[in-house]
Protein backbone atom coordinates (compact mmCIF):
# COMPACT_ATOMS: atom_id res chain seq x y z
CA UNK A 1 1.60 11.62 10.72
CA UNK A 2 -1.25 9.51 10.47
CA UNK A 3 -3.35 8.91 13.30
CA UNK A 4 -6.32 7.04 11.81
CA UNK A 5 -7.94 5.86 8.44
CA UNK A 6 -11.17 7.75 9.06
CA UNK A 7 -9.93 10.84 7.29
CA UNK A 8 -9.23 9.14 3.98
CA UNK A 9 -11.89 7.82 3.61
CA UNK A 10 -12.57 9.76 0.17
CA UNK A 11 -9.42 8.80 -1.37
CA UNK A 12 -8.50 5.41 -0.78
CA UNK A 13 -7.74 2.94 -3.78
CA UNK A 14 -6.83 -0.23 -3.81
CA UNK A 15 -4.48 -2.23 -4.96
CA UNK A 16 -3.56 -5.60 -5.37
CA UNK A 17 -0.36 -7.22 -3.50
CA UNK A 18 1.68 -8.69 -5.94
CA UNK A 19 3.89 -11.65 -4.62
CA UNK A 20 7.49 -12.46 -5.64
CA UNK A 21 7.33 -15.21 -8.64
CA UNK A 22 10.35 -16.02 -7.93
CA UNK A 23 13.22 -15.74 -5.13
CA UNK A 24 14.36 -12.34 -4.28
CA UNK A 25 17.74 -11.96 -6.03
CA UNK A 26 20.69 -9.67 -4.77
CA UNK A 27 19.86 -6.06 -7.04
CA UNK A 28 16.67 -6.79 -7.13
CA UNK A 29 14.75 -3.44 -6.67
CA UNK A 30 11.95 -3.33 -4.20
CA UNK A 31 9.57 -1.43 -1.41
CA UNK A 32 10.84 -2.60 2.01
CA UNK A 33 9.07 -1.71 5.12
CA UNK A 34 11.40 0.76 6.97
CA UNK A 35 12.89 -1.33 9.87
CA UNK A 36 9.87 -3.92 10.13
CA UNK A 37 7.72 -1.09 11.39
CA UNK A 38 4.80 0.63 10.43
CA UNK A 39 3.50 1.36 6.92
CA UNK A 40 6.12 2.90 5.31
CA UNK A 41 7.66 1.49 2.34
CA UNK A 42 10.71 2.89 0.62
CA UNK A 43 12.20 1.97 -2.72
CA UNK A 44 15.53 0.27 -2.54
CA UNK A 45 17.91 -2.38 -3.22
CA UNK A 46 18.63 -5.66 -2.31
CA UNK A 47 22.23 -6.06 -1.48
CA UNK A 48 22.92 -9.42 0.47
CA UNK A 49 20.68 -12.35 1.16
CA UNK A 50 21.14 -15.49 3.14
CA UNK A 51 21.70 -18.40 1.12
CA UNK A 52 18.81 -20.11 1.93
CA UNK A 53 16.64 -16.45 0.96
CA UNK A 54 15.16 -16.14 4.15
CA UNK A 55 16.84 -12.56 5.10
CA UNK A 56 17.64 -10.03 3.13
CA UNK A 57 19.90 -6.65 3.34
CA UNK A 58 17.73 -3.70 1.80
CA UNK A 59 20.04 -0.13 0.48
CA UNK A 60 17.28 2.01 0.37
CA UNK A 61 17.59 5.13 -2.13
CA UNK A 62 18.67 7.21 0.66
CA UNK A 63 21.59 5.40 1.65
CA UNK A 64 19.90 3.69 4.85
CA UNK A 65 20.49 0.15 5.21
CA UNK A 66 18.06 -3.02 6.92
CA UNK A 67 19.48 -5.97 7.83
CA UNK A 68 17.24 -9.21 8.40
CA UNK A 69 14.35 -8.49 6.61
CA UNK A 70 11.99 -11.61 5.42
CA UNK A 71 9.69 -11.63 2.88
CA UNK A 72 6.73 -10.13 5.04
CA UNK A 73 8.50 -6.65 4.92
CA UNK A 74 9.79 -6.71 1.21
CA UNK A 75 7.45 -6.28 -1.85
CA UNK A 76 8.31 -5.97 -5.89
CA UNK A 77 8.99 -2.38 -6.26
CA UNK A 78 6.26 -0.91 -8.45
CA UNK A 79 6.31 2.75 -10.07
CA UNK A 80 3.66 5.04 -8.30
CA UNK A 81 0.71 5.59 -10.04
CA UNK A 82 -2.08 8.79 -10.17
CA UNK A 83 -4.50 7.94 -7.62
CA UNK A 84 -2.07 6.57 -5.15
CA UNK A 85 -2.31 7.42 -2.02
CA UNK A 86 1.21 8.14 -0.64
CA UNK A 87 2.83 10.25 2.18
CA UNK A 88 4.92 13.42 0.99
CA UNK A 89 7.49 15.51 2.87
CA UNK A 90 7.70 18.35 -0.02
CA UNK A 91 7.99 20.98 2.17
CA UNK A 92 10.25 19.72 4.52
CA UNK A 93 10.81 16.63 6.44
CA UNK A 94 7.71 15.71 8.10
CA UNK A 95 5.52 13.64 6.07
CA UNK A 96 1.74 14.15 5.25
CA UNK A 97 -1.07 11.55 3.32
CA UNK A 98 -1.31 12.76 -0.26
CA UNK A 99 -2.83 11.50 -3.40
CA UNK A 100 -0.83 11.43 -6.07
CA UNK A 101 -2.48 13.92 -9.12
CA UNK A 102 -0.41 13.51 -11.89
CA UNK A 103 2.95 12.07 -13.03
CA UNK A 104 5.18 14.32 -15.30
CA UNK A 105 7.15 13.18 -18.51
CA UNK A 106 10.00 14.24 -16.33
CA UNK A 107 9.25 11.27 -13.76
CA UNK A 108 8.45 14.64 -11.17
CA UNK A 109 4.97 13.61 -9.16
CA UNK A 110 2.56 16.07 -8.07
CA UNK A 111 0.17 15.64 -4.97
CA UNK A 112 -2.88 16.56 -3.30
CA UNK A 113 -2.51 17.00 0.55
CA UNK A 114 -5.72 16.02 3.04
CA UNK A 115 -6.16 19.93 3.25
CA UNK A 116 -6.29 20.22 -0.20
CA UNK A 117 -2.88 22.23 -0.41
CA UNK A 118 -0.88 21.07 -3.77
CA UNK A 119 2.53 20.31 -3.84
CA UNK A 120 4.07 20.19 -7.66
CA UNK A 121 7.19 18.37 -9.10
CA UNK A 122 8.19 16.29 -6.21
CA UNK A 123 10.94 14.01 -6.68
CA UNK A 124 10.10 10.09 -5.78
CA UNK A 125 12.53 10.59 -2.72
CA UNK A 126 9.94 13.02 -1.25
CA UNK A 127 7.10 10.39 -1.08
CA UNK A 128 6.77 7.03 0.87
CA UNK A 129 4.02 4.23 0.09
CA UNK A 130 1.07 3.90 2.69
CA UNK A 131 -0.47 0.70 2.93
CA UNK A 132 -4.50 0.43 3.92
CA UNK A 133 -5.31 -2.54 5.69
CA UNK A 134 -8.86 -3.76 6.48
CA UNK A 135 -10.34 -5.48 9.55
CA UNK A 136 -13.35 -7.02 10.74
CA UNK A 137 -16.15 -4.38 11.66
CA UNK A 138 -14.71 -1.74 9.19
CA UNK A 139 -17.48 0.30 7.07
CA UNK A 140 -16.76 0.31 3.47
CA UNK A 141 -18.34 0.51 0.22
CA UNK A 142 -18.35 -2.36 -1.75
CA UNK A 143 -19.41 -3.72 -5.57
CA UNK A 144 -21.70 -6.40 -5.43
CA UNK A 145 -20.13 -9.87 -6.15
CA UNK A 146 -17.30 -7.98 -7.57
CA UNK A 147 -18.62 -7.40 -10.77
CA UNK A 148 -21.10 -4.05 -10.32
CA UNK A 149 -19.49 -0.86 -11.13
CA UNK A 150 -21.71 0.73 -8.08
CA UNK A 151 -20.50 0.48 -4.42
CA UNK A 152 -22.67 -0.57 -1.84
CA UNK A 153 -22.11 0.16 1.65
CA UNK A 154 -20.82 -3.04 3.49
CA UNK A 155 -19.84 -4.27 6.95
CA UNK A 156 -16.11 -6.36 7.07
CA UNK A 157 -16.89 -10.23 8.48
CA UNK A 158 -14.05 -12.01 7.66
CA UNK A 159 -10.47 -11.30 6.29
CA UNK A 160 -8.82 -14.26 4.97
CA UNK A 161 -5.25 -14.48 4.42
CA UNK A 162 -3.45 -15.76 1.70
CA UNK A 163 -2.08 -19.44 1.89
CA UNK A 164 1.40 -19.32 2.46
CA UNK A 165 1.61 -18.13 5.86
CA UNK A 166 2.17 -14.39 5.48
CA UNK A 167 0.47 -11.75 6.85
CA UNK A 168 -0.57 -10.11 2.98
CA UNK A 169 -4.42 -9.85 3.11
CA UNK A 170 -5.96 -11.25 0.20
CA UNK A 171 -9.78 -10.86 0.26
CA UNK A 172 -12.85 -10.35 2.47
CA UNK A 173 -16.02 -11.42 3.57
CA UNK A 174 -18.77 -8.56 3.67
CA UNK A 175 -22.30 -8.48 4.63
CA UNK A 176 -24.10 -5.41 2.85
CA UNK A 177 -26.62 -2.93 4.59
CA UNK A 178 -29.69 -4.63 2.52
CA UNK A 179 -28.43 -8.36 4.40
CA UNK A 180 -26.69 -9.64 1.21
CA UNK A 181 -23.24 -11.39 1.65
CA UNK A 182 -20.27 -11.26 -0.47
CA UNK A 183 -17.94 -14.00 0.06
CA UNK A 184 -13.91 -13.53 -0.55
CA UNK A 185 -13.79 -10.30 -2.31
CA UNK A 186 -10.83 -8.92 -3.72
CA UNK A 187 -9.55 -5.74 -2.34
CA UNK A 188 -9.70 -4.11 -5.64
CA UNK A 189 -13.88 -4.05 -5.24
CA UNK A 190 -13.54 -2.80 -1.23
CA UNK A 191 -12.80 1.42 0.14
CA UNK A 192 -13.36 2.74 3.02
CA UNK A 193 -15.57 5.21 2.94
C-alpha cells in the first residue's frame, strides 16, 4: 500500500477529470470509488439510481456491490492508458503502484512496479486506478503559463475547485522558484517531482 506521494515522484502524469455531460444512466459503465474511501477506483456498472440521480448502485467487475454513491465517488469509466499510474496485484492479492508500460492487442496490460520488477499480461481485473491529488505547499514542476514544454520547479498556493460544488480539483495557483506566478493552471502542466 501506499503510504505517501514522495516516492512517485518520477512517474506521475496527469490527467484531466472528465465530468458526466449528462445524468448517470442505469448500465452506464464507470470508475467508482470503492465504498467512498480512499483512492481506489474500480470499473463497474451502474445498476439502480434514485429517481431524482442523486445515488447510485455500482456492480463492480468483481461482483461487489455499493449502494448510495453520489456523483463525488463515480467518474466516466475510461480505458487505461501507457503511462498511467495504477496499482497492480499480479502476483497475488496485495496491491502495489505501477506504471502502466504497454497495452497488448489482446487488451492484456503490462506494468512497471516502484522497484522496477515487471509484471507482463495482466488482466484489467488485476489493476485499480490511483488518483494524485495536489495541495497547497506541494513541490512540483511546472510549465510556465501552461504553454512551455520545460517544467519549472514550483511551489502550490492555491487549489481552486471546480464550480459545482464537488470536491474534483480543477487547477492551481503556483509561484515558481525564480518569483514568477502562474495563475489557475491545469493539472495537465503540474507533477510532482
Amino acid at each position: 500500500r501506499i503510504k505517501g506521494l514522495s516516492s512517485l515522484h518520477h512517474w506521475l502524469n496527469d490527467v484531466d477529470k472528465i465530468q458526466f455531460p449528462r445524468g448517470l444512466q442505469d448500465g452506464d459503465i464507470v470508475d467508482g470509488q470503492y465504498r467512498r474511501a480512499n483512492n481506489e477506483w474500480y470499473k463497474g456498472t451502474i445498476i439502480s439510481s434514485r429517481p431524482d440521480d442523486t445515488m447510485h448502485t455500482i456492480r463492480y467487475d468483481d461482483g461487489d456491490i455499493d449502494n448510495g454513491m453520489t456523483q463525488l465517488h463515480i467518474r466516466p469509466f475510461q480505458n487505461h492508458q501507457v503511462g498511467d499510474i495504477v496499482e497492480a496485484a499480479g502476483r497475488g492479492d496485495t496491491f502495489y503502484t505501477a506504471k502502466i508500460t504497454r497495452i497488448r492487442k489482446n487488451k492484456k496490460i503490462d506494468v512497471m512496479y516502484q522497484n522496477g520488477v515487471m509484471d507482463y499480461s495482466l488482466e484489467e481485473s488485476q489493476l485499480r486506478r490511483f488518483d494524485v491529488h495536489y495541495k497547497v505547499g506541494d513541490v512540483v514542476k511546472a510549465r510556465f503559463r501552461g504553454r512551455s514544454h520545460e517544467w519549472f520547479w514550483a511551489t502550490i498556493t492555491k487549489v481552486l475547485y471546480d464550480t459545482n460544488g464537488t470536491d474534483t480539483i480543477k487547477r492551481y495557483d503556483v509561484h515558481y522558484d525564480d518569483d514568477e506566478v502562474d495563475y489557475s493552471l491545469n493539472e495537465k502542466c503540474i507533477k510532482l517531482m
